[in-house]
PDB file of N, CA and C in Angstrom:
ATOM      1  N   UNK A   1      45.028 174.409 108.702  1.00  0.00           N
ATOM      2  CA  UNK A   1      46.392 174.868 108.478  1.00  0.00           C
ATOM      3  C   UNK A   1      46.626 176.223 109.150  1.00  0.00           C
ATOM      4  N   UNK A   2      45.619 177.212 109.147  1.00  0.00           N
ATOM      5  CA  UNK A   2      45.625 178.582 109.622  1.00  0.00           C
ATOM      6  C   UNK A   2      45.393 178.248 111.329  1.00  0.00           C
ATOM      7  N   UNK A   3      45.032 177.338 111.604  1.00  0.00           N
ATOM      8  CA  UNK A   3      45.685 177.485 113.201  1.00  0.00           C
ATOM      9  C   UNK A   3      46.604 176.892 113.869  1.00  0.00           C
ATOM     10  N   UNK A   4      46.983 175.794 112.797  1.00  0.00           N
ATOM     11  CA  UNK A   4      48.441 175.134 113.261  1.00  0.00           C
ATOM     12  C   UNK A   4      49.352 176.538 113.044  1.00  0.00           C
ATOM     13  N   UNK A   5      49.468 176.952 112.055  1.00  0.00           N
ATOM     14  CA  UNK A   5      50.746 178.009 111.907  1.00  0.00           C
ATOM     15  C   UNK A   5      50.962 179.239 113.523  1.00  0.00           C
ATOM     16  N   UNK A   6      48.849 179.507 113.399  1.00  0.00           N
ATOM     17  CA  UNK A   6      49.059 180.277 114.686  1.00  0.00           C
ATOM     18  C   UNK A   6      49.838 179.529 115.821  1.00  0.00           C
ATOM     19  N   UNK A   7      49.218 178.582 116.040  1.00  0.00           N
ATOM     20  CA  UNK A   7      49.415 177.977 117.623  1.00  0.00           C
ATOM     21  C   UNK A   7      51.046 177.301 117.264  1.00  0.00           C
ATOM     22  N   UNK A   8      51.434 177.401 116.120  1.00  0.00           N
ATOM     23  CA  UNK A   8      53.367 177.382 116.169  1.00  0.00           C
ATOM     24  C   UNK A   8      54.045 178.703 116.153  1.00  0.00           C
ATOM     25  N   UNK A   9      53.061 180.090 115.672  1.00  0.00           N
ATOM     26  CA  UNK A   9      53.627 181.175 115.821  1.00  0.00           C
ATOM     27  C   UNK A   9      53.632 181.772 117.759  1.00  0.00           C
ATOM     28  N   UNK A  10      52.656 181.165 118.179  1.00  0.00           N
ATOM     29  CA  UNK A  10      52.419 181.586 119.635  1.00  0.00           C
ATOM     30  C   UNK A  10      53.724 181.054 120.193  1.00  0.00           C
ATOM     31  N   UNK A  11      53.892 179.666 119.690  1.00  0.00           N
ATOM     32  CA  UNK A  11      54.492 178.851 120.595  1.00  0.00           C
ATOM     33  C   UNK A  11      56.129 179.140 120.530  1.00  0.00           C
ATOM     34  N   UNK A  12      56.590 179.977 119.394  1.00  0.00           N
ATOM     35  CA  UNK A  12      57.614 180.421 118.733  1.00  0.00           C
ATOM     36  C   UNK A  12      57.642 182.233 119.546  1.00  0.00           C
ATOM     37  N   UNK A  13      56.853 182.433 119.901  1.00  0.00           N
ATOM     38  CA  UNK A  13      56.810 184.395 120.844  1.00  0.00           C
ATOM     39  C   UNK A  13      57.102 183.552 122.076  1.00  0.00           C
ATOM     40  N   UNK A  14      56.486 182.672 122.580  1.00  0.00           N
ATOM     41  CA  UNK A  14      56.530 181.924 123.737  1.00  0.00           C
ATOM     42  C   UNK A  14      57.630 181.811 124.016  1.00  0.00           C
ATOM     43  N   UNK A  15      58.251 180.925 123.383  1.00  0.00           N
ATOM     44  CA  UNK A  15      59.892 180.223 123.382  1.00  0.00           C
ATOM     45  C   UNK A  15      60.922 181.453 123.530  1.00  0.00           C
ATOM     46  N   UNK A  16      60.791 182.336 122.832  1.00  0.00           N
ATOM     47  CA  UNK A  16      61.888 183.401 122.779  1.00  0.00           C
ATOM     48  C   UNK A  16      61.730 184.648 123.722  1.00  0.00           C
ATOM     49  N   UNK A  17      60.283 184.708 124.464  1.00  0.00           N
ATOM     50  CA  UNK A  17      59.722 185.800 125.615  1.00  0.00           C
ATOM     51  C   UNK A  17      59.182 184.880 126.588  1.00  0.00           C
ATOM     52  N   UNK A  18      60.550 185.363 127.693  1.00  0.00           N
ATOM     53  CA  UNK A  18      59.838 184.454 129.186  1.00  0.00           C
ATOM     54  C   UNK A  18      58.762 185.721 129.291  1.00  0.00           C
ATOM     55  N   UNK A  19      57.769 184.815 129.491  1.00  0.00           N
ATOM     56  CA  UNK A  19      56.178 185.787 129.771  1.00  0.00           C
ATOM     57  C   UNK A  19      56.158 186.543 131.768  1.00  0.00           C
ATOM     58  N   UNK A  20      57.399 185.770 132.108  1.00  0.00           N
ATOM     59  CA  UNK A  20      57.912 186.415 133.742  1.00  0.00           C
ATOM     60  C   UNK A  20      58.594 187.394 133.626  1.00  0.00           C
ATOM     61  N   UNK A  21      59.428 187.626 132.831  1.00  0.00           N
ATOM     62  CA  UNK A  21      60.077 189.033 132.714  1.00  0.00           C
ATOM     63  C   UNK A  21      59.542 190.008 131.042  1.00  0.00           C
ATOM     64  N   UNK A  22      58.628 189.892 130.882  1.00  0.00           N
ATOM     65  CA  UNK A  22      57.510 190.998 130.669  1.00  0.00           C
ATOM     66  C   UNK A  22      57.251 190.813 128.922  1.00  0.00           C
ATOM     67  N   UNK A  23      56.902 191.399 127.903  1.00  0.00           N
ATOM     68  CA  UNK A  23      56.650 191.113 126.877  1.00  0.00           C
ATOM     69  C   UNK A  23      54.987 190.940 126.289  1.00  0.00           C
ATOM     70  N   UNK A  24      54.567 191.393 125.212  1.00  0.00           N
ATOM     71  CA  UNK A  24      53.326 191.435 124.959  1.00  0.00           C
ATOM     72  C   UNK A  24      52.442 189.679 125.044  1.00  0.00           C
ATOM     73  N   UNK A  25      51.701 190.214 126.063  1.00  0.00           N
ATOM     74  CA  UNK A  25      51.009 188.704 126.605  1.00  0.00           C
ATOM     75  C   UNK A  25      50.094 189.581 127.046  1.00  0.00           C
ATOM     76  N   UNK A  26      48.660 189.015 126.873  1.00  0.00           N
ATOM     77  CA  UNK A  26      46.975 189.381 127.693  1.00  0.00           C
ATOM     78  C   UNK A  26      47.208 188.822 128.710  1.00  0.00           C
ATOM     79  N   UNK A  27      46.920 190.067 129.469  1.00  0.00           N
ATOM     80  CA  UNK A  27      46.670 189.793 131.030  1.00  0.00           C
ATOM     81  C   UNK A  27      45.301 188.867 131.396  1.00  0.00           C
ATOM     82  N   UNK A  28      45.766 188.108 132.285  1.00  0.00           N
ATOM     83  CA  UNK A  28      44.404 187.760 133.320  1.00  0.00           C
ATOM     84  C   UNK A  28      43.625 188.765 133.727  1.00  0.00           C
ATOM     85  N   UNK A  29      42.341 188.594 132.784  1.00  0.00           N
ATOM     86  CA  UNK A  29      40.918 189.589 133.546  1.00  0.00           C
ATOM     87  C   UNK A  29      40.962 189.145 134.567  1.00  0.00           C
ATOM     88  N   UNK A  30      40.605 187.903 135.658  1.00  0.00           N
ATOM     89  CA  UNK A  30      40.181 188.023 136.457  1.00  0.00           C
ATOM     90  C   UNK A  30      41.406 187.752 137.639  1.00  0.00           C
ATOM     91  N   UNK A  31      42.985 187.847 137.145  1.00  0.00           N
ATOM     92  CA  UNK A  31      44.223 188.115 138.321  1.00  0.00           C
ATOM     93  C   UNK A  31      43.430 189.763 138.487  1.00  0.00           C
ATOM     94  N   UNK A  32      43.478 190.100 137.009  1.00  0.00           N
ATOM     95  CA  UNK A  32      43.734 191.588 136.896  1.00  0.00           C
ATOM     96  C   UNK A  32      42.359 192.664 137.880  1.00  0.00           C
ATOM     97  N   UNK A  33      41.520 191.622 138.102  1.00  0.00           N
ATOM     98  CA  UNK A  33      40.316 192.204 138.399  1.00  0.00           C
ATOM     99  C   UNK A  33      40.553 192.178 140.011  1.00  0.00           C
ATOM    100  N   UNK A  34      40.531 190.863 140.246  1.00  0.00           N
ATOM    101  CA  UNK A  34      40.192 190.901 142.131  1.00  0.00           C
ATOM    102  C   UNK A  34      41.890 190.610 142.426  1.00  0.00           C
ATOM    103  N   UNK A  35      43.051 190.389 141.748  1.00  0.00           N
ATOM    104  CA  UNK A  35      44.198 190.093 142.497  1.00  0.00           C
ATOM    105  C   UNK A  35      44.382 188.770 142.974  1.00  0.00           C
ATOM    106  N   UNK A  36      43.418 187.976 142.497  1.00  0.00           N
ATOM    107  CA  UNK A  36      43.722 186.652 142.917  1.00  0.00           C
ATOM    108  C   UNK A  36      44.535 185.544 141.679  1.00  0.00           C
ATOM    109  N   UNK A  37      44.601 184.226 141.901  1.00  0.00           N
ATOM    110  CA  UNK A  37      44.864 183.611 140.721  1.00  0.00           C
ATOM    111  C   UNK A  37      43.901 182.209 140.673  1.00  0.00           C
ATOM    112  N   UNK A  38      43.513 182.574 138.999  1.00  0.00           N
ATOM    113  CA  UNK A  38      42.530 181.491 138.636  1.00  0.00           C
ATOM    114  C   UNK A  38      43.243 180.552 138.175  1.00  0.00           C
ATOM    115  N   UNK A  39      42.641 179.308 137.946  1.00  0.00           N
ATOM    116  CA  UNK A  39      43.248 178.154 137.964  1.00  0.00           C
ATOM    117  C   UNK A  39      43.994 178.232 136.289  1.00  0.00           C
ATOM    118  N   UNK A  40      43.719 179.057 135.428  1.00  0.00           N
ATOM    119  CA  UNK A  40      44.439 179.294 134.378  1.00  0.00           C
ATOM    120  C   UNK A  40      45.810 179.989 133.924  1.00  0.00           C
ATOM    121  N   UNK A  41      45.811 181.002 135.493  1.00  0.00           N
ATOM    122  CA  UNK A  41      46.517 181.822 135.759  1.00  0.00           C
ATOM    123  C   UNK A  41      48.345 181.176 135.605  1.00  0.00           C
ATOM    124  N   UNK A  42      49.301 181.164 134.819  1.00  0.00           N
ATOM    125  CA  UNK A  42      50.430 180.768 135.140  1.00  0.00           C
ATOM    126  C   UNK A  42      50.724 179.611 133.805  1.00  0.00           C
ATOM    127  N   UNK A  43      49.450 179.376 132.595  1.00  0.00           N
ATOM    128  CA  UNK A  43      50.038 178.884 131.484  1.00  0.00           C
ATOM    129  C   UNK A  43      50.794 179.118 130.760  1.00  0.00           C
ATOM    130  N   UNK A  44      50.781 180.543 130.576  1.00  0.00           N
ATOM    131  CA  UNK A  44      51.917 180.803 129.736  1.00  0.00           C
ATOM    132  C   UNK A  44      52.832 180.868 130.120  1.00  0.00           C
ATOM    133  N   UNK A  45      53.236 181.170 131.152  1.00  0.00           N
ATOM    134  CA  UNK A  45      54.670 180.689 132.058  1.00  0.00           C
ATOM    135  C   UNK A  45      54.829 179.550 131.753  1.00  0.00           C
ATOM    136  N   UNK A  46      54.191 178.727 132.526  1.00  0.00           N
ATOM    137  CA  UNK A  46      54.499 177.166 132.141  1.00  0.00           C
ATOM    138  C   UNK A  46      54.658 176.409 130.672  1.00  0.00           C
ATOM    139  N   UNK A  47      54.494 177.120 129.536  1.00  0.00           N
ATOM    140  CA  UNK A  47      53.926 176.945 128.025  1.00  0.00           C
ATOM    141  C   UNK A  47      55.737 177.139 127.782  1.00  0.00           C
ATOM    142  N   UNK A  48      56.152 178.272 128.561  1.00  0.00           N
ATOM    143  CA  UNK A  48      57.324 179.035 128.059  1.00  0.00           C
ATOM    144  C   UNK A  48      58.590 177.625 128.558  1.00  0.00           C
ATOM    145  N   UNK A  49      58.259 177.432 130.089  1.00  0.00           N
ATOM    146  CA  UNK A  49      59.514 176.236 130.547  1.00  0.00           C
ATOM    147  C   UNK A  49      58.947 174.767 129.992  1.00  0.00           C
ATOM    148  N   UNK A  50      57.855 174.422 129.472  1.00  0.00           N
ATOM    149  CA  UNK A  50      57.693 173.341 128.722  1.00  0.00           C
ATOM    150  C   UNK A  50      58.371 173.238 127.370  1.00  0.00           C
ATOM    151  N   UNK A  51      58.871 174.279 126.799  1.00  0.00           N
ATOM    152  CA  UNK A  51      58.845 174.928 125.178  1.00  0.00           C
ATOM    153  C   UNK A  51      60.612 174.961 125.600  1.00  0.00           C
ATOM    154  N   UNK A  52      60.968 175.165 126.806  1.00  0.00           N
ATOM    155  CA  UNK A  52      62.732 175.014 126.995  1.00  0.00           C
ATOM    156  C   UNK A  52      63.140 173.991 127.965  1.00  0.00           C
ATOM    157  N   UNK A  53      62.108 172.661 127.821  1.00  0.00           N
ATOM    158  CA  UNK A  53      62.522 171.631 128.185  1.00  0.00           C
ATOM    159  C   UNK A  53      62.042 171.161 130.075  1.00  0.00           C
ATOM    160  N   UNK A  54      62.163 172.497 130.474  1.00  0.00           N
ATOM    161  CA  UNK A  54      61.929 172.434 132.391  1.00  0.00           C
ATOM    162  C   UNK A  54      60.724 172.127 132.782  1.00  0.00           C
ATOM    163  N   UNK A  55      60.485 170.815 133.103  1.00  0.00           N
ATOM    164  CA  UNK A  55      59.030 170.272 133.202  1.00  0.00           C
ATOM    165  C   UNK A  55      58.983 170.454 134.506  1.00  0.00           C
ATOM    166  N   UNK A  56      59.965 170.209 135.748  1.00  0.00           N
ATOM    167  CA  UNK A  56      59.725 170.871 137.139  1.00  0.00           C
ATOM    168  C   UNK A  56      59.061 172.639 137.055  1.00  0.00           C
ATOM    169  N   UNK A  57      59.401 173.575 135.743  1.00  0.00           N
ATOM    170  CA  UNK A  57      59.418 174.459 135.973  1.00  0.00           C
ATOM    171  C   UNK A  57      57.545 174.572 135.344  1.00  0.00           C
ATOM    172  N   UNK A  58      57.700 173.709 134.473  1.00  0.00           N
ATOM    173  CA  UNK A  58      56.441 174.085 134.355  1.00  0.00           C
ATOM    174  C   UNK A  58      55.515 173.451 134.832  1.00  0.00           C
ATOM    175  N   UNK A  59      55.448 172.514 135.982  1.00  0.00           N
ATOM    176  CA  UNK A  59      54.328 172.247 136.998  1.00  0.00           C
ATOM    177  C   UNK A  59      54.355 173.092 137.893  1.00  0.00           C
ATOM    178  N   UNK A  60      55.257 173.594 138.038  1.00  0.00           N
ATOM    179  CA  UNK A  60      55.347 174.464 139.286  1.00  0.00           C
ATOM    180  C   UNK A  60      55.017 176.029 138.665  1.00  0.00           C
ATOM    181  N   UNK A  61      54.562 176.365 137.580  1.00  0.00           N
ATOM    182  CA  UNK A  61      53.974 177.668 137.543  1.00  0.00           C
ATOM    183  C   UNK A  61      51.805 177.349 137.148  1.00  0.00           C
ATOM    184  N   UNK A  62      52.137 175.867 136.285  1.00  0.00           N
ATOM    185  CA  UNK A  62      50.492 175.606 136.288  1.00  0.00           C
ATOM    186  C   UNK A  62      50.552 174.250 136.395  1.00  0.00           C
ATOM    187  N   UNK A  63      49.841 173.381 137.734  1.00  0.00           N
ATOM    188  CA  UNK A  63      49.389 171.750 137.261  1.00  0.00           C
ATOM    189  C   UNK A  63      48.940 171.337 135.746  1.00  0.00           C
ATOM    190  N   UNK A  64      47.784 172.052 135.548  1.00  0.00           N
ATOM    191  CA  UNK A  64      46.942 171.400 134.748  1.00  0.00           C
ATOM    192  C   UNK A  64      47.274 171.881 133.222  1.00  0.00           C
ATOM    193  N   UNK A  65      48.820 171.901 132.763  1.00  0.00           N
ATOM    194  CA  UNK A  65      49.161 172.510 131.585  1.00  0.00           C
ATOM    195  C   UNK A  65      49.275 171.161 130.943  1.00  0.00           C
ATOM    196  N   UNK A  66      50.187 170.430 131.558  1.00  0.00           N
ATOM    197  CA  UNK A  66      49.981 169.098 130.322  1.00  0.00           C
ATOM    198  C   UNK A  66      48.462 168.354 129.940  1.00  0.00           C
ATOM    199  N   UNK A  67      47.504 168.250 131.232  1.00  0.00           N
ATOM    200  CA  UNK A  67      46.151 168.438 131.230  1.00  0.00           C
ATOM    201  C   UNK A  67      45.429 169.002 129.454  1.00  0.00           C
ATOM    202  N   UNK A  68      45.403 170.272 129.927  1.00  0.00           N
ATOM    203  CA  UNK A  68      45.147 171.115 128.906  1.00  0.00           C
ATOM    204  C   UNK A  68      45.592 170.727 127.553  1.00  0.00           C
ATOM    205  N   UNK A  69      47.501 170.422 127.196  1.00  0.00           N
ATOM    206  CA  UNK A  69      47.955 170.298 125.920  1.00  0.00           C
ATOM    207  C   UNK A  69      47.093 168.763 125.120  1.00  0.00           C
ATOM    208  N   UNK A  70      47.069 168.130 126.379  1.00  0.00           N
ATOM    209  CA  UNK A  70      46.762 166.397 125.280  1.00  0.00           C
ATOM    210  C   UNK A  70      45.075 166.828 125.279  1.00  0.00           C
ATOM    211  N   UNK A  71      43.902 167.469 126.125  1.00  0.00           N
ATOM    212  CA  UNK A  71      43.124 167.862 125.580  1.00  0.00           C
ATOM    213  C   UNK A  71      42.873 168.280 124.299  1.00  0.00           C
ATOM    214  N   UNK A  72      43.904 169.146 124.023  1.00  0.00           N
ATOM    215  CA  UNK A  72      43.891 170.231 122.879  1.00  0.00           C
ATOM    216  C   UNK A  72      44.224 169.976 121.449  1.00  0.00           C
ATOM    217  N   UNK A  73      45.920 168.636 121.659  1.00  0.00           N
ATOM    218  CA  UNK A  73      46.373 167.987 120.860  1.00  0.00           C
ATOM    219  C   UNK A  73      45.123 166.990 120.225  1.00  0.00           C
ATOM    220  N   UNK A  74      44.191 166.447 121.234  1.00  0.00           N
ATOM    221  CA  UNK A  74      43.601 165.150 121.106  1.00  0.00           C
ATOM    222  C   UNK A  74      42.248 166.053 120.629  1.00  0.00           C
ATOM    223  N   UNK A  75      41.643 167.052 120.537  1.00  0.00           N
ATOM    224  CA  UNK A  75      40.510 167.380 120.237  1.00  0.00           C
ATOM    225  C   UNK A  75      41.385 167.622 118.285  1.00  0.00           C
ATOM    226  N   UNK A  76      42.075 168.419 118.379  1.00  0.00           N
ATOM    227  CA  UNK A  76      43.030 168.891 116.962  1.00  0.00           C
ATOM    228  C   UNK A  76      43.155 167.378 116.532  1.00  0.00           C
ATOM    229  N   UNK A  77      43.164 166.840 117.136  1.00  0.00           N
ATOM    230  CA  UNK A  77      43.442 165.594 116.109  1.00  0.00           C
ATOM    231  C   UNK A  77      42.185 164.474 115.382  1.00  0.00           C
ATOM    232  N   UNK A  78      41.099 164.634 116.207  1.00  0.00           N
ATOM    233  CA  UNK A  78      39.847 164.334 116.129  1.00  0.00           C
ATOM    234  C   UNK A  78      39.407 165.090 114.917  1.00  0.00           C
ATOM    235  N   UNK A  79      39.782 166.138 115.270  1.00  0.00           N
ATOM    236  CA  UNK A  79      38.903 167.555 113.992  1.00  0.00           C
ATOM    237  C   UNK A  79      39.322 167.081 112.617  1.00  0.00           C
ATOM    238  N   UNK A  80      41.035 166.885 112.510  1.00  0.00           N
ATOM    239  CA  UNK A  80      41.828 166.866 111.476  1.00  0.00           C
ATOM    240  C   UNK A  80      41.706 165.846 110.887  1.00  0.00           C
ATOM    241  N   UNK A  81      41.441 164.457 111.111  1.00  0.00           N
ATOM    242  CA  UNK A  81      41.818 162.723 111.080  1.00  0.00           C
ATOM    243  C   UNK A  81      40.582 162.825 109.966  1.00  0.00           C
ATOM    244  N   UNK A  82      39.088 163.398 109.867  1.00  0.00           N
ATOM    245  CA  UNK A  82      38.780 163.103 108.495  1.00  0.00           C
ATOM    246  C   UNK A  82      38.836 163.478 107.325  1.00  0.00           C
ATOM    247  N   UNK A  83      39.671 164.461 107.813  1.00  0.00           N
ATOM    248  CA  UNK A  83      40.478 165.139 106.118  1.00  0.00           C
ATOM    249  C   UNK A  83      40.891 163.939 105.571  1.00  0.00           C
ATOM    250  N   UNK A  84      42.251 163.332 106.356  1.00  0.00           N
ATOM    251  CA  UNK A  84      43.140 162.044 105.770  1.00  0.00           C
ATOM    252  C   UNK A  84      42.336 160.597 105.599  1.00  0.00           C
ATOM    253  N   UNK A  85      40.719 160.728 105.605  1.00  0.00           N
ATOM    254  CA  UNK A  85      40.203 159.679 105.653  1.00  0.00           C
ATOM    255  C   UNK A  85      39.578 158.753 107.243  1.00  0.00           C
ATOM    256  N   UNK A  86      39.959 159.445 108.036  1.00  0.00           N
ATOM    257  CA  UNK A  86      40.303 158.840 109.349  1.00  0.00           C
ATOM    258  C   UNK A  86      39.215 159.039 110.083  1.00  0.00           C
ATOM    259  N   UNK A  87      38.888 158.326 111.510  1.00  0.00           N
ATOM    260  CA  UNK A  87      37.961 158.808 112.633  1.00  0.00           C
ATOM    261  C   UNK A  87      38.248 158.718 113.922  1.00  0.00           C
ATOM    262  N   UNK A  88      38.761 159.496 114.581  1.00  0.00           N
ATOM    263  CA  UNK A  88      39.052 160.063 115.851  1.00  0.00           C
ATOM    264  C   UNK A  88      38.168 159.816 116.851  1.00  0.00           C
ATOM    265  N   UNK A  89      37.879 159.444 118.084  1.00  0.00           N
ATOM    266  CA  UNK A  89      36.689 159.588 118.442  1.00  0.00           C
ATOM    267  C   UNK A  89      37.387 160.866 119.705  1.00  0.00           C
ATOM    268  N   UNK A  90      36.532 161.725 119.568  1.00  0.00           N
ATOM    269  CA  UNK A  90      36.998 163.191 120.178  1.00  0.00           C
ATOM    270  C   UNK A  90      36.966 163.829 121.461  1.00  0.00           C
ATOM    271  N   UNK A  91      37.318 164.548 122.115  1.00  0.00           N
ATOM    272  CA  UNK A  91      37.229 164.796 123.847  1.00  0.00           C
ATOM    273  C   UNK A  91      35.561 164.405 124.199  1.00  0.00           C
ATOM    274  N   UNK A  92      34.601 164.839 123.226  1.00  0.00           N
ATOM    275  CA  UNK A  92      33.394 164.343 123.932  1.00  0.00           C
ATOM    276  C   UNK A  92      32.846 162.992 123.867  1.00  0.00           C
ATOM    277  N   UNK A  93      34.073 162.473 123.495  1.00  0.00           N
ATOM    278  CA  UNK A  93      32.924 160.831 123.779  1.00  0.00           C
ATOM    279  C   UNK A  93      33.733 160.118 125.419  1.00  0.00           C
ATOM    280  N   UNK A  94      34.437 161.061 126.126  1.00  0.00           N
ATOM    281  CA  UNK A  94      34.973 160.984 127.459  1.00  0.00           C
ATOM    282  C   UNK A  94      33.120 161.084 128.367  1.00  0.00           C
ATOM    283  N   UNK A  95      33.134 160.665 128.801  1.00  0.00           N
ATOM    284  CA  UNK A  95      31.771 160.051 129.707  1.00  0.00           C
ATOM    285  C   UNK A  95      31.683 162.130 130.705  1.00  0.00           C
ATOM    286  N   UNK A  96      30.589 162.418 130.608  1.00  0.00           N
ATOM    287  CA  UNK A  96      30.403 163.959 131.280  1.00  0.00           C
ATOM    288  C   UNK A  96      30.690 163.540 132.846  1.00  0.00           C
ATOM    289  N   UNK A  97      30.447 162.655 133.474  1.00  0.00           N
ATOM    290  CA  UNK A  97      31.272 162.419 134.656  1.00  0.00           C
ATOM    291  C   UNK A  97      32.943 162.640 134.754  1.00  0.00           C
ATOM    292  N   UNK A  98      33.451 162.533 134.183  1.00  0.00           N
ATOM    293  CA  UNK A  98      35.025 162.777 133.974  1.00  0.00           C
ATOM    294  C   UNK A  98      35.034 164.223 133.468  1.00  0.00           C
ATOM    295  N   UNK A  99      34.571 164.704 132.271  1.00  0.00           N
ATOM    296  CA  UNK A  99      35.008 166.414 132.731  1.00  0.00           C
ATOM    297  C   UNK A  99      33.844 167.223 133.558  1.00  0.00           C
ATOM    298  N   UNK A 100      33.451 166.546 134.378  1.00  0.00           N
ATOM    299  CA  UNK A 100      32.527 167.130 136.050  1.00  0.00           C
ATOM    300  C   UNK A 100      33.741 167.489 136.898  1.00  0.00           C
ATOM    301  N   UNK A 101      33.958 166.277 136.802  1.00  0.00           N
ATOM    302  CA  UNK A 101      35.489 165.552 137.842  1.00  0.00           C
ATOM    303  C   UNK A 101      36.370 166.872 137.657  1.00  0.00           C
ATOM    304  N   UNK A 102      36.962 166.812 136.216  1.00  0.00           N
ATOM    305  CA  UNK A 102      37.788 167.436 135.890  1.00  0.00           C
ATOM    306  C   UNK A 102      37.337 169.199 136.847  1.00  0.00           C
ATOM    307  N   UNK A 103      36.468 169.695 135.999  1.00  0.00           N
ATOM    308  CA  UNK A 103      35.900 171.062 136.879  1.00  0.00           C
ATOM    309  C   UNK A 103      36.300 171.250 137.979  1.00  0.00           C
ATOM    310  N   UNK A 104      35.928 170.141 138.865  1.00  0.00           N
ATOM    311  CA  UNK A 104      35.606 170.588 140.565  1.00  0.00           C
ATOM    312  C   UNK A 104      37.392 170.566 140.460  1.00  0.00           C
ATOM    313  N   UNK A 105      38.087 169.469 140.211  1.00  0.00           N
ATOM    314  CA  UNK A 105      39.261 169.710 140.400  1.00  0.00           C
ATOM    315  C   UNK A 105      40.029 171.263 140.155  1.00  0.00           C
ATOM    316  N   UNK A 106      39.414 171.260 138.568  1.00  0.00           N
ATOM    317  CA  UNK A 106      40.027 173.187 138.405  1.00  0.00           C
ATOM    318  C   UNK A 106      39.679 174.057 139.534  1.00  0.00           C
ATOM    319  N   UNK A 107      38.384 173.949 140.360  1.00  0.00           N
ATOM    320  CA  UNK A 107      38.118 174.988 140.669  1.00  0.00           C
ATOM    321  C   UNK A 107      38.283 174.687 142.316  1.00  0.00           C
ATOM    322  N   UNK A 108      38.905 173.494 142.345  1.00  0.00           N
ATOM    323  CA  UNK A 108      39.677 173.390 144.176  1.00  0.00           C
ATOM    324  C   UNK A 108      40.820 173.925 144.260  1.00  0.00           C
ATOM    325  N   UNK A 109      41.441 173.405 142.398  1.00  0.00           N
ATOM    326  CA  UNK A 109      42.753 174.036 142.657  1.00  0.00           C
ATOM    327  C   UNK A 109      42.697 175.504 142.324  1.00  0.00           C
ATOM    328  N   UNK A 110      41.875 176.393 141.729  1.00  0.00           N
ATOM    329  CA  UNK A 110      41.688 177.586 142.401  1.00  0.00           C
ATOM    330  C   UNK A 110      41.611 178.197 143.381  1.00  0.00           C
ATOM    331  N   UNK A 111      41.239 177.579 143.882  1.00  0.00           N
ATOM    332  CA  UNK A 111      40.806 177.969 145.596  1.00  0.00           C
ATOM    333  C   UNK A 111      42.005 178.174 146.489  1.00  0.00           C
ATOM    334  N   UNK A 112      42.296 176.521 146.396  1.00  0.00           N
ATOM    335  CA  UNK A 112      43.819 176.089 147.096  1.00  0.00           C
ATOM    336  C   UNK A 112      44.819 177.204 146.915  1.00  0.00           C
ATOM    337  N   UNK A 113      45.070 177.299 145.454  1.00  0.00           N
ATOM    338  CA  UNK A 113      46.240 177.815 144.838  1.00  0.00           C
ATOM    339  C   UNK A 113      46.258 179.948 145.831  1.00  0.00           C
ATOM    340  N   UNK A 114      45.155 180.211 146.327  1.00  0.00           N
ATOM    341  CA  UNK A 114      44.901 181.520 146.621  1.00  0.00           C
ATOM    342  C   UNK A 114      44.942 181.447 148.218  1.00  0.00           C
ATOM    343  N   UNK A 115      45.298 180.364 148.873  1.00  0.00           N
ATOM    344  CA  UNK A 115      44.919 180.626 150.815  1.00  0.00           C
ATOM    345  C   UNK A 115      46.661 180.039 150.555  1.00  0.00           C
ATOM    346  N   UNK A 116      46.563 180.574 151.863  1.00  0.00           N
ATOM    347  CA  UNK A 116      48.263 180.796 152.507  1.00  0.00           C
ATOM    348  C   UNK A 116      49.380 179.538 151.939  1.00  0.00           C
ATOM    349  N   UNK A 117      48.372 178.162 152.798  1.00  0.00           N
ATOM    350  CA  UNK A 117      48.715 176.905 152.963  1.00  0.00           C
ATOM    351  C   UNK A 117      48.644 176.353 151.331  1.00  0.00           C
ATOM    352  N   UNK A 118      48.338 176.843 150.312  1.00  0.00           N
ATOM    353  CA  UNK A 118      48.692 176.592 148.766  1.00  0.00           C
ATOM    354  C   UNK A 118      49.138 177.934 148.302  1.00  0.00           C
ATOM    355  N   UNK A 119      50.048 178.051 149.036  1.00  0.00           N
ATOM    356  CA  UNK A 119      50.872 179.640 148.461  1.00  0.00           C
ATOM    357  C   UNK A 119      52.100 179.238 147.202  1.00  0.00           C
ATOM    358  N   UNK A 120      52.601 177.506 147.296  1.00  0.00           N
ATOM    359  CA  UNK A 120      53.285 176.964 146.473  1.00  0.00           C
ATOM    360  C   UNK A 120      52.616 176.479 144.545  1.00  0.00           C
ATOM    361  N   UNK A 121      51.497 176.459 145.257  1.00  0.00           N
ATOM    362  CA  UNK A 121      50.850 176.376 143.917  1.00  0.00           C
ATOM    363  C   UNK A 121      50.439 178.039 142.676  1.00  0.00           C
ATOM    364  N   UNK A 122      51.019 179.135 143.499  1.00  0.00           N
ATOM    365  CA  UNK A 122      50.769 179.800 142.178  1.00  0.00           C
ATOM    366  C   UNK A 122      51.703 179.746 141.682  1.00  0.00           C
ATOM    367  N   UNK A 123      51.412 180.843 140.905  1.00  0.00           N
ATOM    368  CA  UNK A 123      52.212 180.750 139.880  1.00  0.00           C
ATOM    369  C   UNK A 123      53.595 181.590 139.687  1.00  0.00           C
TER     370      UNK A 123
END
């Protein structure tokens, strides 16, 4: 219950502070460090135009945000399901070949997202 409320109180600062025109949000250590952008770089932007409906707006600040939410939804729901009696079977019974996969993908689209020719992918 104490992290549903959080992760509806986040999602409620979110909704009412575009995280683009400024407002208390943790910076990226590692934008903040070398100036580049990591493949995480641009969720909360995207958290903010998912939360007011603009799904163009929020692929276009992070790909891998809806990625991330049904991860997150689907692990939370695994955790929760034997309170009500239930059994979930949870992000790790996904075969370790698929989040391998997943990785290299995060970390091409890191790459990409930082040279000229993926200058559309930040954030």
């Amino acid at each position: 219950m104490v992290l549903a409320t959080g992760a509806l109180a986040a999602c409620a600062y979110v909704y009412v502070k575009d995280p683009s025109q400024g407002g208390t949000f943790i910076p990226c250590p590692f934008h903040t460090l070398t100036g580049l952008w990591c493949p995480g770089c641009g969720m909360t932007r995207a958290a903010h135009h998912l939360l007011h409906g603009d799904i163009a707006g929020t692929l276009s600040r992070n790909l891998f945000l809806p990625l991330v939410l049904v991860v997150a939804v689907w692990a939370w729901i695994a955790w929760t399901a034997p309170s009500v009696g239930r059994s979930v079977p949870g992000p790790n019974a996904v075969p370790r070949q698929v989040w391998y996969g997943i990785g290299v993908a995060l970390l091409v689209f890191g790459v990409v997202r930082n040279l000229p020719f993926g200058a559309a992918l930040a954030p």
